[in-house]
Protein backbone atom coordinates (compact mmCIF):
# COMPACT_ATOMS: atom_id res chain seq x y z
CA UNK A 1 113.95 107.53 85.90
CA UNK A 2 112.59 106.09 89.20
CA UNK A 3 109.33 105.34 87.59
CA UNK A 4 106.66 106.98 84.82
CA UNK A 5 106.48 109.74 86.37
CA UNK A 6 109.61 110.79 89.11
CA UNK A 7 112.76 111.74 87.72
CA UNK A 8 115.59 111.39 89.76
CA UNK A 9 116.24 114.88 89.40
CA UNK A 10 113.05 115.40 91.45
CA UNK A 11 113.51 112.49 93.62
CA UNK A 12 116.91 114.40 94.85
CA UNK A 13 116.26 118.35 94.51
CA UNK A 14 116.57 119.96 97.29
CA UNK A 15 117.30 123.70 97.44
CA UNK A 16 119.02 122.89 100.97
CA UNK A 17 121.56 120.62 99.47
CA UNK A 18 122.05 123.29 96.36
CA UNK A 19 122.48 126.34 99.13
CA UNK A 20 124.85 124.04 101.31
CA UNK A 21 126.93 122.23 98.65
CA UNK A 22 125.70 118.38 99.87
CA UNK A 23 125.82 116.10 97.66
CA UNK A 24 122.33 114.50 97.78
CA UNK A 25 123.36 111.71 94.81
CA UNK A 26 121.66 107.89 96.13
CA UNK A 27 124.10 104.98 96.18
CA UNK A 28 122.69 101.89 94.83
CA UNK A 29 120.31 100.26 97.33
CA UNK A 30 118.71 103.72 98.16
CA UNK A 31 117.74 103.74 94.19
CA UNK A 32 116.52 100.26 94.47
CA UNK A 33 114.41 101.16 97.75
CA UNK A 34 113.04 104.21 95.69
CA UNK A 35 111.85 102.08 92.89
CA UNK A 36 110.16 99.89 94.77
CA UNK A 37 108.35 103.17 96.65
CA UNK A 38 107.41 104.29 93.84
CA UNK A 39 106.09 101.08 92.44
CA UNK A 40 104.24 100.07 95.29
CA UNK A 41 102.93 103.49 96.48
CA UNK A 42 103.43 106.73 93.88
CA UNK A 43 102.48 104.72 91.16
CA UNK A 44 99.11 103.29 91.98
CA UNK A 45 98.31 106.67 93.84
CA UNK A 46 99.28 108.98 91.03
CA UNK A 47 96.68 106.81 88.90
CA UNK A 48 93.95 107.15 91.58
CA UNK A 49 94.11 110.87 91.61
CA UNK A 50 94.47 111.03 88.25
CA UNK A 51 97.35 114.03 87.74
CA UNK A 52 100.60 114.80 89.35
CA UNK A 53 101.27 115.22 92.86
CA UNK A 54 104.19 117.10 94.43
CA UNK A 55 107.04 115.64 95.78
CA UNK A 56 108.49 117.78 98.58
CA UNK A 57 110.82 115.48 99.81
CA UNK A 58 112.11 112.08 98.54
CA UNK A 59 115.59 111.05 98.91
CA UNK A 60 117.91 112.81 101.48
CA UNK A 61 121.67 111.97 102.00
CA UNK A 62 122.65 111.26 105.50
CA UNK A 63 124.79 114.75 105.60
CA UNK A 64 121.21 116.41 104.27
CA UNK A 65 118.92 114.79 106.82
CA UNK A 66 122.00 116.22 109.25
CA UNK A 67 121.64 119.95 107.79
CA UNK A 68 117.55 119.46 108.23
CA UNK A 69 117.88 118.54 111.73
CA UNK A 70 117.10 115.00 111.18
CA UNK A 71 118.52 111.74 111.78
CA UNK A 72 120.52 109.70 109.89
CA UNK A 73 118.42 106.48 110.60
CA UNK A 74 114.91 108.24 108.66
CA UNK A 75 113.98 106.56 105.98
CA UNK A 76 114.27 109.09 103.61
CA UNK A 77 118.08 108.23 103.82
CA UNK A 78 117.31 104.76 102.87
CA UNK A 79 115.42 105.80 99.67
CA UNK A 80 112.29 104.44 101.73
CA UNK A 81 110.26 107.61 102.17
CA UNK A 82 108.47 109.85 100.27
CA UNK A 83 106.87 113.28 101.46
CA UNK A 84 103.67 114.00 98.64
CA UNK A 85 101.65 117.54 98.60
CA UNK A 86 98.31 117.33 96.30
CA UNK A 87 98.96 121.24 95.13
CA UNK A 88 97.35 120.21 92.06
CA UNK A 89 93.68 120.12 93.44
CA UNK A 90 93.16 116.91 92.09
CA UNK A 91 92.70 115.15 95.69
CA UNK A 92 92.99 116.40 98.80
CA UNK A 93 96.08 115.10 100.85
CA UNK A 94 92.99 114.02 103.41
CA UNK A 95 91.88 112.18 100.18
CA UNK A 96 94.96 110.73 99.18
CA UNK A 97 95.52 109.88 103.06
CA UNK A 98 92.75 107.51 103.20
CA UNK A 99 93.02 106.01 99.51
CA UNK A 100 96.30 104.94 100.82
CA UNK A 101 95.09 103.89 103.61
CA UNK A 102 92.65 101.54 102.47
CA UNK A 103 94.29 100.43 99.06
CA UNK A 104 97.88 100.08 99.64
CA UNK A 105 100.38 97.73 101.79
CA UNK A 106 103.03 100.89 103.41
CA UNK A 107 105.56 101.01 105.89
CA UNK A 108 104.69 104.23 107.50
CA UNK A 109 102.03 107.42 106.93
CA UNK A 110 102.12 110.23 109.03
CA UNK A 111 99.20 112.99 108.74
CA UNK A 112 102.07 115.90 108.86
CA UNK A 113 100.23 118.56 110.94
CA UNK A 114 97.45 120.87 109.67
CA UNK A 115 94.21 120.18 110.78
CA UNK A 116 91.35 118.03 111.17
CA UNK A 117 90.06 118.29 107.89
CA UNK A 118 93.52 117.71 105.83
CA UNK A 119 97.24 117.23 107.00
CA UNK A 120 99.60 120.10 105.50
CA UNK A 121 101.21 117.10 103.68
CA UNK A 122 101.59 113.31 103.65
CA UNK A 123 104.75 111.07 104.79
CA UNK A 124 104.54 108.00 103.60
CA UNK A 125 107.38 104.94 103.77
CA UNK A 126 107.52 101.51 102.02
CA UNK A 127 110.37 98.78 102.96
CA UNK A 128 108.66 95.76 101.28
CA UNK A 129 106.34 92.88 101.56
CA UNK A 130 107.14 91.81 104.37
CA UNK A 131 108.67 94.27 106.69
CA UNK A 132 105.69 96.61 106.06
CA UNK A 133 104.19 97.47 109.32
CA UNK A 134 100.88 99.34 107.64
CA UNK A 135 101.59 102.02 110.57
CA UNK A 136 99.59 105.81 110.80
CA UNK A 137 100.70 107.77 113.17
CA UNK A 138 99.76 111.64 113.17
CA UNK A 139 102.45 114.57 113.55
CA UNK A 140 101.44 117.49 115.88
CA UNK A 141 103.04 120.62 117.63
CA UNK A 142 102.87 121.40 121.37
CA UNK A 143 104.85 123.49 123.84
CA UNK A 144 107.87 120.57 124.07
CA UNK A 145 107.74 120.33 119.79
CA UNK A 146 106.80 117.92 117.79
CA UNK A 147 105.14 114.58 118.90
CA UNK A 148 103.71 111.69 116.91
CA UNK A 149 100.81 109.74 117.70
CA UNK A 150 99.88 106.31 116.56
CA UNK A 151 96.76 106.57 114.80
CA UNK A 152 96.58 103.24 113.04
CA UNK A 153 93.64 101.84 114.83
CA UNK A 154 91.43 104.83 113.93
């Protein structure tokens, strides 16, 4: 187990690594990186709302993040990142966004798209204590892709 309540069968399913034959398995430190996420972050949020939330993405393997069209450097290669979805109707991810926001010492939250009134799901990193840079940024489409932009002081 990761913690209460994340298996590391859910911390590592991903029907892209099942369809592709990647082995999606953390080494060591990622496992140690995804305890402490889920200490400092699932944890105390998963008591707040008060039910389960979906994990959509957790741990990816370096040749994963490389099948998803992501880079090898993202967190979620580290064990350090955790994508959440509130399918539950418990909270709303807009809910969850600012409990987080206000309660908890992060890394990195991004708003992942949607709309004004709630993102279509929450990224959220934690490295510890220290490092921690407590920064929001918000993900949005345009006509060049995908850009991020730093919310935090909002």
């Amino acid at each position: 187990m990761i913690s209460e309540h994340i298996s590391e069968k859910e911390a590592t399913k991903s029907i892209t690594a099942l369809r592709l034959g990647i082995d999606n398995t953390p080494n060591g430190k990622a496992l140690v990186n995804m305890k402490m996420l889920a200490d400092n972050i699932f944890e105390p949020l998963r008591s707040w709302v008060g039910g389960p939330i979906k994990i959509t993405s957790f741990y990816r393997s370096p040749d994963l993040c490389l099948a998803l069209g992501s880079k090898i450097s993202s967190q979620h290669c580290k064990g350090q990142a955790v994508d959440i979805d509130d399918v539950y109707g418990h909270k709303t991810n807009k809910e969850m966004f600012y409990w987080i926001k206000d309660n908890l010492d992060f890394d990195q939250m991004i708003w992942e798209f949607g709309n004004e009134e709630n993102p279509d799901w929450l990224h959220i990193s934690y490295v510890d204590k220290e490092k921690n840079r407590n920064r929001i940024l918000k993900a949005v489409r345009d006509k060049n892709g995908v850009k991020y932009i730093d919310i935090t002081n909002v």
